[in-house]
C-alpha atoms as a PDB file:
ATOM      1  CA  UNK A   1       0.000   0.000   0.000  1.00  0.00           C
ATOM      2  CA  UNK A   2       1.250   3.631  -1.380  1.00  0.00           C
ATOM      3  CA  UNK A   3       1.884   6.516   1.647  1.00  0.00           C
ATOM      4  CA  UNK A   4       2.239   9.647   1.435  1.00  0.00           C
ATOM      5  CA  UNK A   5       3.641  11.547   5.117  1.00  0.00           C
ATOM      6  CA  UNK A   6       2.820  15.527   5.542  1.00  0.00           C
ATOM      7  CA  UNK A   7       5.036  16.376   8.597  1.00  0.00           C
ATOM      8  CA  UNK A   8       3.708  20.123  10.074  1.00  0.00           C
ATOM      9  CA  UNK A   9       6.253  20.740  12.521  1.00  0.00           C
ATOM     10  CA  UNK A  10       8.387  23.010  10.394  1.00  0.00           C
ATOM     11  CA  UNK A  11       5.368  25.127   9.585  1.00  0.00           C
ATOM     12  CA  UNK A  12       3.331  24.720  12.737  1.00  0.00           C
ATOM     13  CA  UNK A  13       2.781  28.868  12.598  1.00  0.00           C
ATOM     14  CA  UNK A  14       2.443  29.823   9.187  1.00  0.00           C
ATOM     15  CA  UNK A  15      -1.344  29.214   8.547  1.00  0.00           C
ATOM     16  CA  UNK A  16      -1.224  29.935   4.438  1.00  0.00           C
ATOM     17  CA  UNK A  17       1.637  27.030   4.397  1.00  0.00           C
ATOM     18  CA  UNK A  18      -0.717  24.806   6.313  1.00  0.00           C
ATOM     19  CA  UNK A  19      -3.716  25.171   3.784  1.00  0.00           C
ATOM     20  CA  UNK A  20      -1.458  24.991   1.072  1.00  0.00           C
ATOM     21  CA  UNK A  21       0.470  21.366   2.123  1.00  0.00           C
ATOM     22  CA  UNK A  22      -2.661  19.729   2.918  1.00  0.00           C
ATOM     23  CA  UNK A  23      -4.167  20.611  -0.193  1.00  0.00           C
ATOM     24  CA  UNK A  24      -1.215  19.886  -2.039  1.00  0.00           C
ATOM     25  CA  UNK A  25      -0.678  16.276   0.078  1.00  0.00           C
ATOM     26  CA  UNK A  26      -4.351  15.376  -0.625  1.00  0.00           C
ATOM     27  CA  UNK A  27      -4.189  16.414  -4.307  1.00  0.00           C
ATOM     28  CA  UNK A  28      -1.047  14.315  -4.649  1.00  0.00           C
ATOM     29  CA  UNK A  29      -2.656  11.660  -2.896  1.00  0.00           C
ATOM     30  CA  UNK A  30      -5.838  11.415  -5.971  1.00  0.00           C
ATOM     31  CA  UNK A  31      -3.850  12.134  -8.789  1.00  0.00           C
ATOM     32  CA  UNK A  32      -1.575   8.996  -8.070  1.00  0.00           C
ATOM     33  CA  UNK A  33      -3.927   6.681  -6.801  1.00  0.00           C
ATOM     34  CA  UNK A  34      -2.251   6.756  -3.118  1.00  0.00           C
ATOM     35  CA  UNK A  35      -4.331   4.569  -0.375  1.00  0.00           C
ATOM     36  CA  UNK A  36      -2.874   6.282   2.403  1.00  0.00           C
ATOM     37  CA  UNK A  37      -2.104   9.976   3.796  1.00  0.00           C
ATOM     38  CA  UNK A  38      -0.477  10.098   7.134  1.00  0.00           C
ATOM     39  CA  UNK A  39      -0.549  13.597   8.846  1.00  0.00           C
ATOM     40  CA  UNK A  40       1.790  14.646  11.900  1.00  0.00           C
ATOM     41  CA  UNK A  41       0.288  17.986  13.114  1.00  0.00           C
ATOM     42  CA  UNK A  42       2.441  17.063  16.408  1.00  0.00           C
ATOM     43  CA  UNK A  43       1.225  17.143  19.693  1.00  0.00           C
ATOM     44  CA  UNK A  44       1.874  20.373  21.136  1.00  0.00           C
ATOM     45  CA  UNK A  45      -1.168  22.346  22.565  1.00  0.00           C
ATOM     46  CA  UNK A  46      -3.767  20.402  20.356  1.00  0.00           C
ATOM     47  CA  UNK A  47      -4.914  23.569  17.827  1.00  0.00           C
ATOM     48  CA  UNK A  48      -2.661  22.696  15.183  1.00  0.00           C
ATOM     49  CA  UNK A  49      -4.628  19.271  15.437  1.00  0.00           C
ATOM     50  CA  UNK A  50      -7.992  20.866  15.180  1.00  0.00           C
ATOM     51  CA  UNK A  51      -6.961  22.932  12.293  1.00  0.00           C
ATOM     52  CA  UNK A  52      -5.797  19.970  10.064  1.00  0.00           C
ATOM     53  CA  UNK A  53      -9.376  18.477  11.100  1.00  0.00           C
ATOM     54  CA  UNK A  54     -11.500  21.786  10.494  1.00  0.00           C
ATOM     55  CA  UNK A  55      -9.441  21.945   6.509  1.00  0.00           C
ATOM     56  CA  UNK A  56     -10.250  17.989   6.035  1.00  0.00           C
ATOM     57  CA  UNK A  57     -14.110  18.769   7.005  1.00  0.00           C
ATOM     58  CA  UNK A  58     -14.258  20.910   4.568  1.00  0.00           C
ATOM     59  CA  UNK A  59     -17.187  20.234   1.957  1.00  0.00           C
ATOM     60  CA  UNK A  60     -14.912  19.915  -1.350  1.00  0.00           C
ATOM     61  CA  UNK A  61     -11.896  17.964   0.614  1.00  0.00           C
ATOM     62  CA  UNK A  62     -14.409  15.871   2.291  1.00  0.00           C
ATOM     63  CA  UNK A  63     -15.613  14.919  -0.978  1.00  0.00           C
ATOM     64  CA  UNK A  64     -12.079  13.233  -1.650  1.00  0.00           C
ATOM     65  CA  UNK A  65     -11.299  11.234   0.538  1.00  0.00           C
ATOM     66  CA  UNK A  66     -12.925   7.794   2.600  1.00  0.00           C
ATOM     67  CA  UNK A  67     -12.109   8.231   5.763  1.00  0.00           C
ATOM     68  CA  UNK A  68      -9.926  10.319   8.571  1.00  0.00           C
ATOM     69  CA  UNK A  69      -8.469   8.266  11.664  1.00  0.00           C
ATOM     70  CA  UNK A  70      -6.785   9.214  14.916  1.00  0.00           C
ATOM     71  CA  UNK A  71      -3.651   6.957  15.941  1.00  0.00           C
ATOM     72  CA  UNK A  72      -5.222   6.356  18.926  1.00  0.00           C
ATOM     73  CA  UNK A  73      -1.124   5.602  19.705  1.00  0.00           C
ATOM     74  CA  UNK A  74      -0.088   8.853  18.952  1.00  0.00           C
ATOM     75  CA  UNK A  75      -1.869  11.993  19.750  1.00  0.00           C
ATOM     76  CA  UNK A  76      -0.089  13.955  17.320  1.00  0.00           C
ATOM     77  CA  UNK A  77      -0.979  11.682  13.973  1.00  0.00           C
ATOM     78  CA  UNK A  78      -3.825  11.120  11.548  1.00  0.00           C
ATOM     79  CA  UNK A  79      -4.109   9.392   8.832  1.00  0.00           C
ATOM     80  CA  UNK A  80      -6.546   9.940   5.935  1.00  0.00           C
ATOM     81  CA  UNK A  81      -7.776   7.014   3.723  1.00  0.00           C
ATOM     82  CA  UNK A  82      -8.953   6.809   0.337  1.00  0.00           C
ATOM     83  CA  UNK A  83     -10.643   4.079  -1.606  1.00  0.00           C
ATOM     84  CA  UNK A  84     -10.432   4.135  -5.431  1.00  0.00           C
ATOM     85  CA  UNK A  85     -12.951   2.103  -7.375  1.00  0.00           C
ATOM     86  CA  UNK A  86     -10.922  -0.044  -9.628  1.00  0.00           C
ATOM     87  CA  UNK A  87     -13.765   0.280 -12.091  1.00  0.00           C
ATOM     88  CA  UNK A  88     -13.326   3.864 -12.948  1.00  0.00           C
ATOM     89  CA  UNK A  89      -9.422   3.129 -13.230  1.00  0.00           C
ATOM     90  CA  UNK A  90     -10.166   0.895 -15.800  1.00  0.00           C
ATOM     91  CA  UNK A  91     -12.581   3.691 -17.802  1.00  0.00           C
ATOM     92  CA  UNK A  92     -10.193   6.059 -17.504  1.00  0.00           C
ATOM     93  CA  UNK A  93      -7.425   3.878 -19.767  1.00  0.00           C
ATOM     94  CA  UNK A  94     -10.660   2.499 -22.033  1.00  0.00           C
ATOM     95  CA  UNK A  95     -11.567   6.454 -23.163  1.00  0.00           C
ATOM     96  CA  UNK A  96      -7.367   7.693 -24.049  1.00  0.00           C
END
């Protein structure tokens, strides 16, 4: 199974990075297919946390992927899940 990791630590307090990585990360994630999106907001006071979860609530990100988890291990993770139908892979080749 294909990962992609978003680490936030470096840019924990620049809010137009933030919105910009995830949406990058997730876009990344669709265009190649990727199962698997593991976000590390860190720990710290908690808001960084909420932040990443208020973006992936969003309407039109929502909309992309399956499902968002908790590590229940490790405060400071999530990871967001995608399914792909394998049916629309296979249209996709079919109409080139």
């Amino acid at each position: 199974m294909a990962k992609l990791v978003l680490d936030l630590h470096d840019i924990f307090n620049k809010g137009d990075q933030i919105e910009k990585a995830l949406r990058d990360v997730i876009q990344e994630a669709v265009d190649k297919r990727i199962d698997l999106v593991e976000i590390i907001p860190g720990k710290g006071s908690g808001q960084l946390k909420k932040k990443v979860l208020r973006f992936l609530d969003q309407k039109e990100v929502k909309a992309l992927y399956h499902r968002v988890d908790k590590d229940s291990k490790n405060f400071g993770r999530l990871f967001v899940h995608f399914r792909f139908e394998q049916s629309q892979h296979k249209d996709k080749r079919r109409k080139r």
